[in-house]
C-alpha atoms as a PDB file:
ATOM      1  CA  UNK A   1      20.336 -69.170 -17.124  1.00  0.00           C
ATOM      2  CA  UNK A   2      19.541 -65.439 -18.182  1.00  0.00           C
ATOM      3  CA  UNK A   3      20.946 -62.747 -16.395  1.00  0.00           C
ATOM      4  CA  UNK A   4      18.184 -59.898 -15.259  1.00  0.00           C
ATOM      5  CA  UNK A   5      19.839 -56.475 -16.117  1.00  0.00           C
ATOM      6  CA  UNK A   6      17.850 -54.113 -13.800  1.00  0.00           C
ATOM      7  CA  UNK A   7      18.138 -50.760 -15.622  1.00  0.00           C
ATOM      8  CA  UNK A   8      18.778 -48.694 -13.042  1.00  0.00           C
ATOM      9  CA  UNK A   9      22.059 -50.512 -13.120  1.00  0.00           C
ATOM     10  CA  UNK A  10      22.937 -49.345 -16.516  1.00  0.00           C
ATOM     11  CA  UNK A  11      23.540 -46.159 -18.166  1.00  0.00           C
ATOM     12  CA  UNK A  12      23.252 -45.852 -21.982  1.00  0.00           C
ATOM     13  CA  UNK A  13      24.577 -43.582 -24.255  1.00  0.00           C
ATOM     14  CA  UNK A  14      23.911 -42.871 -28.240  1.00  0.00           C
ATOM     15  CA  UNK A  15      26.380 -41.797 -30.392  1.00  0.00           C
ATOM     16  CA  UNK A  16      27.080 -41.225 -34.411  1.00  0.00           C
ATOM     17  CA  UNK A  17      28.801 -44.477 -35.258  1.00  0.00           C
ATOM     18  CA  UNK A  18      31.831 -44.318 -38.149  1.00  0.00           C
ATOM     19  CA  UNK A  19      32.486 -46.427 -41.366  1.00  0.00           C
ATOM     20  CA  UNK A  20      30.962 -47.920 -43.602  1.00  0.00           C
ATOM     21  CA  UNK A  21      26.387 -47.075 -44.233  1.00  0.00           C
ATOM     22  CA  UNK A  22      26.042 -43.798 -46.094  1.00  0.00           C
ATOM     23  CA  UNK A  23      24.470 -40.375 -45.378  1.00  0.00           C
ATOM     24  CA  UNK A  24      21.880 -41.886 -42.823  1.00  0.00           C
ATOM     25  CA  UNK A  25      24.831 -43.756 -40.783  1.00  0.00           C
ATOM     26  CA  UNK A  26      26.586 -40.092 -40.738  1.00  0.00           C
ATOM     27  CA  UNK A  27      23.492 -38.226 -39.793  1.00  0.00           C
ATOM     28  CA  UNK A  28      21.528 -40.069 -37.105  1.00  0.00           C
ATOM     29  CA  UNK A  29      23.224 -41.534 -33.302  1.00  0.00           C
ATOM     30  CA  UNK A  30      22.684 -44.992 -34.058  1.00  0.00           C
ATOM     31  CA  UNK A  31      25.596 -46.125 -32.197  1.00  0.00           C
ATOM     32  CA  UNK A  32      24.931 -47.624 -28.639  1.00  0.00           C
ATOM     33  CA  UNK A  33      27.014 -47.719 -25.765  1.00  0.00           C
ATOM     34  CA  UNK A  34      26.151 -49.248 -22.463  1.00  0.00           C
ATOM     35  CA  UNK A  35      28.042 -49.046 -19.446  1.00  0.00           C
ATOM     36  CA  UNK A  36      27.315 -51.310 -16.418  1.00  0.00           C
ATOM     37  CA  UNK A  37      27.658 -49.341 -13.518  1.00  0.00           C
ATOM     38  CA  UNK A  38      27.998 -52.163 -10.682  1.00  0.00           C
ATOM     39  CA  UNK A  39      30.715 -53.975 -12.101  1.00  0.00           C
ATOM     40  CA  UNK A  40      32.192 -51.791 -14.733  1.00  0.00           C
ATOM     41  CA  UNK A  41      31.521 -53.602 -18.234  1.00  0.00           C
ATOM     42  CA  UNK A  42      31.211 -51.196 -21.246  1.00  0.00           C
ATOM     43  CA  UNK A  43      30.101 -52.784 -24.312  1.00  0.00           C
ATOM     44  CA  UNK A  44      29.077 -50.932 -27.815  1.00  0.00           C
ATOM     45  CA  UNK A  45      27.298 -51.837 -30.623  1.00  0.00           C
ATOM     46  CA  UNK A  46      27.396 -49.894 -34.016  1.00  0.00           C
ATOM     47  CA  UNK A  47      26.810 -52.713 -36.947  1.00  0.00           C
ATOM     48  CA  UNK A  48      23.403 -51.754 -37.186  1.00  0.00           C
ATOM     49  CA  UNK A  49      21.852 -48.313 -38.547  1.00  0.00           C
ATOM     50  CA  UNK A  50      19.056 -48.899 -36.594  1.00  0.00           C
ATOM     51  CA  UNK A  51      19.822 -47.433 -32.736  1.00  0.00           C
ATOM     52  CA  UNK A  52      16.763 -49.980 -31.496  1.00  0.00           C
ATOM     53  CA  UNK A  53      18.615 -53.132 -33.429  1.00  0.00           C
ATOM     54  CA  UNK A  54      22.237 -51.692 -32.032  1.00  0.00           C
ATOM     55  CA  UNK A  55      20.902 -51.461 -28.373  1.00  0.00           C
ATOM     56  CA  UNK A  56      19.248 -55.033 -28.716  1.00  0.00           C
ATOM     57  CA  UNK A  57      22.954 -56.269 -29.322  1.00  0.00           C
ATOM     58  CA  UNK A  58      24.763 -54.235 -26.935  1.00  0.00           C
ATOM     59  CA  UNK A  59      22.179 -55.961 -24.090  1.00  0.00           C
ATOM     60  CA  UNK A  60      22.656 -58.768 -25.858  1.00  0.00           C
ATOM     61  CA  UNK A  61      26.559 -58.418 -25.433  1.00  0.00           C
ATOM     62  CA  UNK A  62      26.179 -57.202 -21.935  1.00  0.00           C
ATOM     63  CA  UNK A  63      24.744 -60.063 -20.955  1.00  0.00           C
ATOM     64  CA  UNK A  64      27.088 -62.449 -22.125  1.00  0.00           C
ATOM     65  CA  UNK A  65      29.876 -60.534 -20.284  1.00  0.00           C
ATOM     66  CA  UNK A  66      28.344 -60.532 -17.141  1.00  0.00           C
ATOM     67  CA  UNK A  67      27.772 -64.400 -17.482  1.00  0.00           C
ATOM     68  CA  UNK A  68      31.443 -65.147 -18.216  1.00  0.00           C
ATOM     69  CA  UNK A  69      32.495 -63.213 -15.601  1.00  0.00           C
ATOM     70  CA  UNK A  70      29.829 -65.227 -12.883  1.00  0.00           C
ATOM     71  CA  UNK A  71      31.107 -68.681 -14.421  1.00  0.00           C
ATOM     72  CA  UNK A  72      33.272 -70.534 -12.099  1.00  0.00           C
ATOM     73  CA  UNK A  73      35.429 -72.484 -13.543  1.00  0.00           C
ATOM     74  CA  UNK A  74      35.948 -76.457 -13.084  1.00  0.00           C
ATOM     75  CA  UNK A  75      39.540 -76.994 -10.960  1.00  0.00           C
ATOM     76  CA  UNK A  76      41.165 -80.151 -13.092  1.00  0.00           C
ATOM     77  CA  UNK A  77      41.307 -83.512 -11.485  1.00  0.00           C
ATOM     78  CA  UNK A  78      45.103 -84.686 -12.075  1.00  0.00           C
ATOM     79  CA  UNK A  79      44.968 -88.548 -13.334  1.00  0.00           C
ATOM     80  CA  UNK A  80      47.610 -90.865 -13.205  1.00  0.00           C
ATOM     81  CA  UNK A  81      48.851 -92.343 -16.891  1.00  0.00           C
ATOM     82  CA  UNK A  82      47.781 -96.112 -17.317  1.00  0.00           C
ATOM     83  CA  UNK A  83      50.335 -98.532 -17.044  1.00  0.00           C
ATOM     84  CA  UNK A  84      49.565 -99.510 -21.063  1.00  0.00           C
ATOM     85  CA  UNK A  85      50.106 -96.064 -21.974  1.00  0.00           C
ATOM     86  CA  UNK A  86      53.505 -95.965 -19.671  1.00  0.00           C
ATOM     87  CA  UNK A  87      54.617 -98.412 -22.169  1.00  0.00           C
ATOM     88  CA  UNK A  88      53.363 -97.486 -25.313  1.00  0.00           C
ATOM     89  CA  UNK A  89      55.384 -94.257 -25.023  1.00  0.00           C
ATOM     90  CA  UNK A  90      58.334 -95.941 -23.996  1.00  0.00           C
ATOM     91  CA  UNK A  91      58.004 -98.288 -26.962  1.00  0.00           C
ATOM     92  CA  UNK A  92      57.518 -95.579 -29.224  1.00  0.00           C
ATOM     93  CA  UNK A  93      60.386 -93.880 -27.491  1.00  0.00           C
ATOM     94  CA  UNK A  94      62.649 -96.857 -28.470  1.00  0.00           C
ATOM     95  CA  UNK A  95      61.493 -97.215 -31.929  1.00  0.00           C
ATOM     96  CA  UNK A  96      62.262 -93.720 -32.410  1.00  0.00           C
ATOM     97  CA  UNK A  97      65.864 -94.632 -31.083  1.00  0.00           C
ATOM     98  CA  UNK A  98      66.495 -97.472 -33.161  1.00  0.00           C
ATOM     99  CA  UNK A  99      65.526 -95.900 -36.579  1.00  0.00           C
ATOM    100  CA  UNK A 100      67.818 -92.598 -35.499  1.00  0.00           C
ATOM    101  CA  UNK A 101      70.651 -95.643 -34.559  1.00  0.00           C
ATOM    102  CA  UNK A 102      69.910 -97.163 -37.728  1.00  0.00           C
ATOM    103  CA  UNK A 103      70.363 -93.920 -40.110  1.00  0.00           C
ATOM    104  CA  UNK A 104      73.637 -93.053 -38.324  1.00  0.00           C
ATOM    105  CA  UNK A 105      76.837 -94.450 -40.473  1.00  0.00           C
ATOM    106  CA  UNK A 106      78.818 -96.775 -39.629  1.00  0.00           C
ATOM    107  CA  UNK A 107      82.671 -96.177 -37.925  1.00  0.00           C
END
């Protein structure tokens, strides 16, 4: 399921991304930020010199968000431990006992 991002929803913004890319990283406003105005996500995208790859990503990105925050998440079913397990553990439990009884010197 893809979210539809209407675009009168969103307003983006360009600016000079920093780091790492050279002289045409420092010169040109590849950086993209996008700010969704309904529900207040901001996401940014600067990896990219390009500003059309960089606001690709940050739709990309926007996207995503918005779907997280839509999921509903399952509420757990509790289960009740089998009775085999019951006593496995408690098996273990004494095994675990004895060895500990066992290493313990003698009075």
């Amino acid at each position: 399921m893809t979210i539809e991002i209407n675009e009168a929803d969103i307003q983006v913004e360009f600016y000079r991304g920093s780091g790492p890319g050279g002289q045409h990283r420092n010169t040109t406003d590849s950086a993209v930020r996008i700010r969704h105005l309904p529900s207040g996500i901001v996401v940014h995208a600067s990896e990219n010199r390009s500003q059309l790859r960089n606001r690709e990503v940050a739709l990309q990105r926007l996207r995503e968000a918005l779907e997280r925050r839509n999921r509903t998440v399952k509420k757990r079913i509790a289960t009740k431990v089998s009775k085999g397990q019951k006593e496995k553990r408690l098996s273990e439990k004494k095994m675990v006992a004895l060895r500990k009884k066992l290493r313990r010197p003698e009075e």
